[in-house]
Protein backbone atom coordinates (compact mmCIF):
# COMPACT_ATOMS: atom_id res chain seq x y z
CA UNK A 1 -123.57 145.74 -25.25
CA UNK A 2 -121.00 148.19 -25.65
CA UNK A 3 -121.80 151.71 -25.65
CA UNK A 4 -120.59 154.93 -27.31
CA UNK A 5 -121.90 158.29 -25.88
CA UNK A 6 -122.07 161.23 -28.30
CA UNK A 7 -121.42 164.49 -26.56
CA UNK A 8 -119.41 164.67 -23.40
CA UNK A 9 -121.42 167.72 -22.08
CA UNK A 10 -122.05 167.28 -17.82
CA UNK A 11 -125.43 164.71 -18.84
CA UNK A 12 -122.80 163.08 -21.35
CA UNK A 13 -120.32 162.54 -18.89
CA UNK A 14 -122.20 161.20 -16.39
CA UNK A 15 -124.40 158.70 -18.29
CA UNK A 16 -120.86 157.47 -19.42
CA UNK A 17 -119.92 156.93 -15.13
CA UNK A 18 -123.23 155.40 -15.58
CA UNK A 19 -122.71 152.86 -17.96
CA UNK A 20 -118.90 152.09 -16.95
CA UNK A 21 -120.44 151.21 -13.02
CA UNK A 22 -119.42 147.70 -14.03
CA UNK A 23 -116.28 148.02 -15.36
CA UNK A 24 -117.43 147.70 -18.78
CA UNK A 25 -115.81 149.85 -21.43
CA UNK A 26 -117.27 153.11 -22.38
CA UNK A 27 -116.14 154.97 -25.48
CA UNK A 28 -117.10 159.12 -25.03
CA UNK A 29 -116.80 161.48 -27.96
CA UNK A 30 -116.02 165.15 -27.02
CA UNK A 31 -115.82 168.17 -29.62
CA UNK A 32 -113.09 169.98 -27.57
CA UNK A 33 -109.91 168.15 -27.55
CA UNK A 34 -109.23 169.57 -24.28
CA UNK A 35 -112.13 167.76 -22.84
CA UNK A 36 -110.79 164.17 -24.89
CA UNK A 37 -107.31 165.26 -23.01
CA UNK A 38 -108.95 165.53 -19.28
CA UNK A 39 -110.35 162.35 -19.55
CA UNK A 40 -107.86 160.29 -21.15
CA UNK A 41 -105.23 161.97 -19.06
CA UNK A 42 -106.53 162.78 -15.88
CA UNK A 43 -110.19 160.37 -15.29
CA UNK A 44 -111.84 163.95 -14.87
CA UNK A 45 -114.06 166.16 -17.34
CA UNK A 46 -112.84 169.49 -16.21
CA UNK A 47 -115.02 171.54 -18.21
CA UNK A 48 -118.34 170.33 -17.37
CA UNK A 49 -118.37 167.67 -14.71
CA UNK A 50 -114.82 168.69 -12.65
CA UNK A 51 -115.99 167.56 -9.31
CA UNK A 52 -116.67 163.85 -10.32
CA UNK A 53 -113.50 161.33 -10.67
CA UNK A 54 -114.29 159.02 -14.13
CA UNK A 55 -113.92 155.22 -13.84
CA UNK A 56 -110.66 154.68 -15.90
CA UNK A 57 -112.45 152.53 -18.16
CA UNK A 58 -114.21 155.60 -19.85
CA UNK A 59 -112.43 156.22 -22.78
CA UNK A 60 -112.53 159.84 -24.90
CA UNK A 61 -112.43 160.26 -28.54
CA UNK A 62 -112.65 163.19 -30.94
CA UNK A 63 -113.07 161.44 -33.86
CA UNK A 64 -117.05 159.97 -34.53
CA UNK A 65 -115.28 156.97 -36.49
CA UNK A 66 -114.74 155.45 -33.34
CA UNK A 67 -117.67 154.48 -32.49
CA UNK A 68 -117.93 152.17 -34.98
CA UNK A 69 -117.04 149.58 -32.23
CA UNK A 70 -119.89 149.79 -30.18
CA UNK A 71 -123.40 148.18 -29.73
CA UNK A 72 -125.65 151.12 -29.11
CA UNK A 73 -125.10 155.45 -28.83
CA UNK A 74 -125.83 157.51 -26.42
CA UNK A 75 -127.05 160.88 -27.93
CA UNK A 76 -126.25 163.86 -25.45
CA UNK A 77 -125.79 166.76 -27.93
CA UNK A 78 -127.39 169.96 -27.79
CA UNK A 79 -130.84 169.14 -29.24
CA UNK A 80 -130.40 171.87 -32.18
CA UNK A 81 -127.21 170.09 -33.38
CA UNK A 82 -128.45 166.67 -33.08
CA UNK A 83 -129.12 166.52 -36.97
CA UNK A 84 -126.15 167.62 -38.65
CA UNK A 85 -124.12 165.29 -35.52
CA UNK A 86 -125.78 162.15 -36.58
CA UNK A 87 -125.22 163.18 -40.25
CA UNK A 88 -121.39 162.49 -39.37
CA UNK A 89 -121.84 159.28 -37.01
CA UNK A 90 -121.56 155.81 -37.83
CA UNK A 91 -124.61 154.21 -37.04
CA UNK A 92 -125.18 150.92 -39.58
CA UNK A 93 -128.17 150.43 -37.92
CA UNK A 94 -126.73 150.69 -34.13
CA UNK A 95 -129.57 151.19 -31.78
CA UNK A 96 -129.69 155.18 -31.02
CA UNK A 97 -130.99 156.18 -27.11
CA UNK A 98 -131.56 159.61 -27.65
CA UNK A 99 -130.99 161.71 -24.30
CA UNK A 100 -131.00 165.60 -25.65
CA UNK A 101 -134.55 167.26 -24.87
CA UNK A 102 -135.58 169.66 -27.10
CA UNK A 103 -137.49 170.78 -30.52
CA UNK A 104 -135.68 171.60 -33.37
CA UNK A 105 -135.98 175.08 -34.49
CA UNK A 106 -137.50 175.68 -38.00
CA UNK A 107 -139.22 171.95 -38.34
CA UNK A 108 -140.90 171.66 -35.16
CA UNK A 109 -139.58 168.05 -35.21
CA UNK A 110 -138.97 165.93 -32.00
CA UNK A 111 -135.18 164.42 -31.65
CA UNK A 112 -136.89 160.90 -32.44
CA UNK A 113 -138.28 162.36 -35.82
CA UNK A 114 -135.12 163.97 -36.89
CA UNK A 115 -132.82 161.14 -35.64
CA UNK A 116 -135.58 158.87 -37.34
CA UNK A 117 -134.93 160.73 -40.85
CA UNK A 118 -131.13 161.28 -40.44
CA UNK A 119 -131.01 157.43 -40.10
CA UNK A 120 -134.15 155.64 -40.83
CA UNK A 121 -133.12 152.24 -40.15
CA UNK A 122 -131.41 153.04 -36.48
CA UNK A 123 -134.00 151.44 -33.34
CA UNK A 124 -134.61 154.43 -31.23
CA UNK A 125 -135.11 155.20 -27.66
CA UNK A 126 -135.53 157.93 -25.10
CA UNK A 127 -133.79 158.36 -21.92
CA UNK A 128 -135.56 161.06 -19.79
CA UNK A 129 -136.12 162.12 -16.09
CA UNK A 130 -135.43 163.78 -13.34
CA UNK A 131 -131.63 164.12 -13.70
CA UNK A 132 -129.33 166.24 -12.36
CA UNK A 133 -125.98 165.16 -13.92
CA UNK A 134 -123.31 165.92 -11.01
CA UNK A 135 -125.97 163.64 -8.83
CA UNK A 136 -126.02 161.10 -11.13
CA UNK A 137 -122.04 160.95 -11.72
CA UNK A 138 -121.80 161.02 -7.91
CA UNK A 139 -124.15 157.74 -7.18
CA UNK A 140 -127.21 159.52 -5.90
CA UNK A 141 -130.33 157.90 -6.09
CA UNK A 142 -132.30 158.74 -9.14
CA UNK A 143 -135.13 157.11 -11.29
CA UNK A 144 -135.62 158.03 -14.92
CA UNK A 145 -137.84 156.59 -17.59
CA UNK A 146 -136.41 154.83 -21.26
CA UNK A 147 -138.97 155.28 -23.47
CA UNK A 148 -138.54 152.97 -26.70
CA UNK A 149 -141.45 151.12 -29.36
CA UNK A 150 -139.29 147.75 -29.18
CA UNK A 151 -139.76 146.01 -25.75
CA UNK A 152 -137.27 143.67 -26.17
CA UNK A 153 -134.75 146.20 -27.39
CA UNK A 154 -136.08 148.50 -24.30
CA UNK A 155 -135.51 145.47 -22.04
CA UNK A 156 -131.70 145.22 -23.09
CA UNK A 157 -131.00 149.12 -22.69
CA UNK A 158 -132.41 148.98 -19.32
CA UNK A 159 -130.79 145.50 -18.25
CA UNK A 160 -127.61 147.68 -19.64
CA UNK A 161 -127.93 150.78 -17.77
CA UNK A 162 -129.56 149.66 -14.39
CA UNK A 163 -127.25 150.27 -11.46
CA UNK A 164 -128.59 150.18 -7.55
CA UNK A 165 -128.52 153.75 -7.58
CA UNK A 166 -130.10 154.34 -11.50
CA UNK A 167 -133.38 152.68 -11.90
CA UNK A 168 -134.84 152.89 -15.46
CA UNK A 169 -138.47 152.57 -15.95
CA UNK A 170 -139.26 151.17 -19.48
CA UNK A 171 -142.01 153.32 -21.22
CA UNK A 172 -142.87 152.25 -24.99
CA UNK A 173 -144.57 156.05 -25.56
CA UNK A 174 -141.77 157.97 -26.87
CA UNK A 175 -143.65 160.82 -27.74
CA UNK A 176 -144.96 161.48 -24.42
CA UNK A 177 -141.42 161.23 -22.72
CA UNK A 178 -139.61 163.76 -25.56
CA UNK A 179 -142.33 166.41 -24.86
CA UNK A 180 -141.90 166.09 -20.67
CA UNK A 181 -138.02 166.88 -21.25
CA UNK A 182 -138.71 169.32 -24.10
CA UNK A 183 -141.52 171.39 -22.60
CA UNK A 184 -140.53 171.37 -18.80
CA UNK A 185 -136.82 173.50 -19.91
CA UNK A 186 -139.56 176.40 -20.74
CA UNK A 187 -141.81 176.22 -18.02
CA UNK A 188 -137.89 176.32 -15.84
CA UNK A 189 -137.41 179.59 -17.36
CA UNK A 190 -140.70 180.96 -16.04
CA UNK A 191 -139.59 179.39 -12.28
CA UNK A 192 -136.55 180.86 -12.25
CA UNK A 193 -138.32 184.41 -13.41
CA UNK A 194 -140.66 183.86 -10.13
CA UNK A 195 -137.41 183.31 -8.01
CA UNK A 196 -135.29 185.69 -9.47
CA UNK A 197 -138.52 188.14 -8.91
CA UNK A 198 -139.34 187.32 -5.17
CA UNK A 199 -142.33 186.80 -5.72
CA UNK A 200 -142.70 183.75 -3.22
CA UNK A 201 -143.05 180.03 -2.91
CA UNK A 202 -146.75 179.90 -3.87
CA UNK A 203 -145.99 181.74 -7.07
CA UNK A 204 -143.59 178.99 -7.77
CA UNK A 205 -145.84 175.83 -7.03
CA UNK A 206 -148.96 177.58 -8.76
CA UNK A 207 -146.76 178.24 -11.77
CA UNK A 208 -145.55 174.28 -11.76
CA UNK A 209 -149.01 173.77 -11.32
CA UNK A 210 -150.55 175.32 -14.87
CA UNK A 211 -147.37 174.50 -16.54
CA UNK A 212 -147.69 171.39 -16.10
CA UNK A 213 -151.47 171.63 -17.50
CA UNK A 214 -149.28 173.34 -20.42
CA UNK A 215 -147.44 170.51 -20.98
CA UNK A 216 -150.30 168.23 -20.39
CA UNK A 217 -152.49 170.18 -23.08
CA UNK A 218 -149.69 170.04 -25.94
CA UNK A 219 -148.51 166.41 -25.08
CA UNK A 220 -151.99 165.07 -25.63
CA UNK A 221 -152.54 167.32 -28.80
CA UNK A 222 -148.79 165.41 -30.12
CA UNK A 223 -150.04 161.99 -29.55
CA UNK A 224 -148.48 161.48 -26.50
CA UNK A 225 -150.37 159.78 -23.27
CA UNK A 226 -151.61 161.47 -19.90
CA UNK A 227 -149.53 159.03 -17.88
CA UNK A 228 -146.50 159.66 -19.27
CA UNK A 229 -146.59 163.24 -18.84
CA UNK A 230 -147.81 162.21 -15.33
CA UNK A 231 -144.40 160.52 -14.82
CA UNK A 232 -140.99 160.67 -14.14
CA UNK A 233 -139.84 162.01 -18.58
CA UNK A 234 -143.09 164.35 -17.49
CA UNK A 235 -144.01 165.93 -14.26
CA UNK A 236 -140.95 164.37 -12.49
CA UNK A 237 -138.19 166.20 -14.80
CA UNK A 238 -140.80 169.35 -14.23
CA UNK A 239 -140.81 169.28 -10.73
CA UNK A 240 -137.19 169.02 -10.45
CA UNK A 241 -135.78 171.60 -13.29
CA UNK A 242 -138.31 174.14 -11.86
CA UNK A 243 -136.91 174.48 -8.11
CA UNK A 244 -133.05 174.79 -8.05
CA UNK A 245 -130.34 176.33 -9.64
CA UNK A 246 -128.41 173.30 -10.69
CA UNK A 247 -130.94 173.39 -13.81
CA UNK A 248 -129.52 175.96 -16.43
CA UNK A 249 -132.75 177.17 -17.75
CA UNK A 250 -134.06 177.68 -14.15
CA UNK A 251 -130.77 179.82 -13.68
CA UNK A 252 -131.54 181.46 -16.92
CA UNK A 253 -134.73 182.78 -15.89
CA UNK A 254 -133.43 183.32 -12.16
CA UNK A 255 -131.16 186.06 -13.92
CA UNK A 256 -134.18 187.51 -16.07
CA UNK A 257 -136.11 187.95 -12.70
CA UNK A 258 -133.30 189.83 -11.65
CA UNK A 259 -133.78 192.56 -14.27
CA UNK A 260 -130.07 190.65 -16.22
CA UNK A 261 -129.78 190.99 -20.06
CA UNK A 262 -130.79 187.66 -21.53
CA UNK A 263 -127.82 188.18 -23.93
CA UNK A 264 -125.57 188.33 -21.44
CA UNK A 265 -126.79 185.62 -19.45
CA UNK A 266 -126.72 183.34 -22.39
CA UNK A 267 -123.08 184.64 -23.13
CA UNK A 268 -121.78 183.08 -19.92
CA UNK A 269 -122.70 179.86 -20.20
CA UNK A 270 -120.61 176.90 -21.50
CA UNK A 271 -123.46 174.55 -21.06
CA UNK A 272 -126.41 175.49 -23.52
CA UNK A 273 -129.94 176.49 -21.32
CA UNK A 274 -132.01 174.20 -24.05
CA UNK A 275 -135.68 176.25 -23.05
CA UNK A 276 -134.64 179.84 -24.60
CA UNK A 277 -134.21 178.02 -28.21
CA UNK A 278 -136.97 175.43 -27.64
CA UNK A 279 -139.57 178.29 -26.82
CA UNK A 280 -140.20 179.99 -29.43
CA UNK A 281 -140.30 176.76 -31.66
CA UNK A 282 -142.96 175.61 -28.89
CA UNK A 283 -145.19 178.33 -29.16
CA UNK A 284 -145.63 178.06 -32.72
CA UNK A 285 -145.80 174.19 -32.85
CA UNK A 286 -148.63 175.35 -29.83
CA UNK A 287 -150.23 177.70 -32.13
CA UNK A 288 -150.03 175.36 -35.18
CA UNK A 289 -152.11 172.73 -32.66
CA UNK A 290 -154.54 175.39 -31.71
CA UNK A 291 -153.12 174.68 -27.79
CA UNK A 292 -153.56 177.75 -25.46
CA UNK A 293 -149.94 178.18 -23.58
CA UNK A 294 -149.86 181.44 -21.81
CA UNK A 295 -146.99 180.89 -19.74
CA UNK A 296 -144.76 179.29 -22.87
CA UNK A 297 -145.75 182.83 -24.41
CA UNK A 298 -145.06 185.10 -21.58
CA UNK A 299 -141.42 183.27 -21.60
CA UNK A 300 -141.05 183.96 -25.18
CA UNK A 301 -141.96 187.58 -24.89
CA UNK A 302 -139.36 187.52 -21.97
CA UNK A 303 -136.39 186.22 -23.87
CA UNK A 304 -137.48 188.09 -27.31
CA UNK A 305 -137.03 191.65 -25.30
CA UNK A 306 -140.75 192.51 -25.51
CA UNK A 307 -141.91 192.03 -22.49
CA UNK A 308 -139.62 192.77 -19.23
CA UNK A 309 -139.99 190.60 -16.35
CA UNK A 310 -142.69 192.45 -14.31
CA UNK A 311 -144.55 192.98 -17.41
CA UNK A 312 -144.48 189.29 -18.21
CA UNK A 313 -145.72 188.21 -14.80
CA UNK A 314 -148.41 191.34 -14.89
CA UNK A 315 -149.70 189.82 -18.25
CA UNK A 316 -150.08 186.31 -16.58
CA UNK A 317 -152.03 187.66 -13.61
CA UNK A 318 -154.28 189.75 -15.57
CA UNK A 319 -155.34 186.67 -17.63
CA UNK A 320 -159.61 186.45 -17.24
CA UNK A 321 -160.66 184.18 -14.51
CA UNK A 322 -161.43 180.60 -15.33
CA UNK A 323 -162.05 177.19 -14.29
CA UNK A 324 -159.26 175.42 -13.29
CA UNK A 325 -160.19 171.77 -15.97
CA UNK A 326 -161.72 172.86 -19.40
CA UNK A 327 -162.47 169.47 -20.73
């Protein structure tokens, strides 16, 4: 199986170091040319990976044509630009492992659904979990879940991707693993607020606590199932994203807690912080589902400029008591 990764982002970059652990070709397409150069050139994404030397068997490409050649895609673009990518791509049916983790902003649709309408005939997985991409490029441990309807098809992406340090666990509830990874880049926003706010380590596991009873209460309103949230797409991508500063949205609201500008703190970064555009969209979707998510709000408040971040934490606290399970 020969695969083509779409977006040479840090997650892009590494799932290609991934995939080439054996020597096998990888083709990598990269909107900046200067990122195509680096790799061709000098085995190294400069932009978003530079401390990680690429096996020489990754290849870069700007042009999507390319990918014709190969058995399956990787899809590592910004989850808002997903659609209009795959619009461009040459798919003919080409299994598509979806790895972006978002919700796209004015349909409320998952990346399956829209990568589902852009090309209804494409198999589709999910490839989701704990991940932090300069670990993964380096050959750190990590475990991550591929979600995907088709066993057998899910059996060959795995039997693809498996390395002694990358351990996929095969899922067939897509659904469930697209909400962990959309969902937990919000409730990082709201951990980094706590950080960036000194406001102490139980603060921080109390609010990973009731997120992920956020997460739980949406996922299970979208048809997705308890153990999957439960899991590595779920609460292990929560866990992680919500306690360091490798995660962008984390460092996002690290900054807010701060008393920082969310403009500005969105205007220095060359890798997108997916929560501050999948928030709002959340909330609404949230709303739509009658699903109460008071921290998803209080983080939407936050990045809209109505509430600082003192006043988003005071609304939070002053919430009425409550029992902790409301069946």
């Amino acid at each position: 199986m020969k695969i083509g990764i779409i977006g040479a982002g840090a997650w892009g970059t590494a799932l290609a170091q991934v995939a080439a652990a054996n020597d096998d070709p990888v083709l990598l397409w990269a909107f900046e040319e200067e990122v195509v150069r680096a790799v061709n050139d000098t085995h190294c994404n400069s932009i978003y990976l530079p401390d990680n030397a690429l096996n020489p068997v990754i290849r870069a490409t700007g042009d999507l044509n390319d990918l014709s050649v190969c058995d399956a895609l990787l899809v590592v673009t910004p989850a808002q630009h997903l659609g209009a990518i795959l619009q461009h791509a040459p798919v003919d049916g080409k299994p598509l492992i979806l790895c972006s983790k978002g919700i796209e902003a004015g349909t409320q649709r998952l990346m399956s659904e829209v990568a589902g309408d852009v090309h209804p005939g494409a198999p589709i997985a999910v490839l989701s979990g704990p991940t932090f991409a300069h670990e993964v490029a380096a050959g750190l441990p990590t475990a991550i879940t591929l979600a995907c309807t088709d066993s057998v098809l899910g059996e060959a992406i795995v039997a693809r991707l498996a390395r002694p340090q990358f351990r996929p666990y095969l899922s067939d509830d897509v659904i469930g693993a697209e909400i962990g990874g959309a969902v937990k880049n919000v409730l990082a926003i709201a951990c980094g607020v706590v950080e960036g706010s000194g406001l102490g380590q139980n603060a921080g596991a109390a609010l990973i606590s009731r997120g992920f009873a956020e997460m739980t209460r949406f996922g299970l309103a979208r048809g997705a199932r308890a153990e999957t949230l439960s899991g590595l797409s779920g609460l292990g991508d929560l866990v992680l994203t919500c306690s360091s500063t490798s995660s962008r949205n984390f460092s996002l609201g690290k900054g807010l807690g701060e008393g920082r500008v969310v403009a500005d703190l969105l205007a220095d970064r060359r890798s997108i912080a997916e929560g501050a555009f999948t928030a709002p969209v959340l909330q609404a979707a949230a709303r739509q589902a009658g699903v109460d998510m008071p921290i998803t709000d209080a983080v939407c408040a936050l990045l809209s400029g109505v509430l600082s971040a003192p006043e988003a934490v005071h609304a939070l606290l002053a919430r009425p008591l409550r029992q902790e399970y409301v069946n």
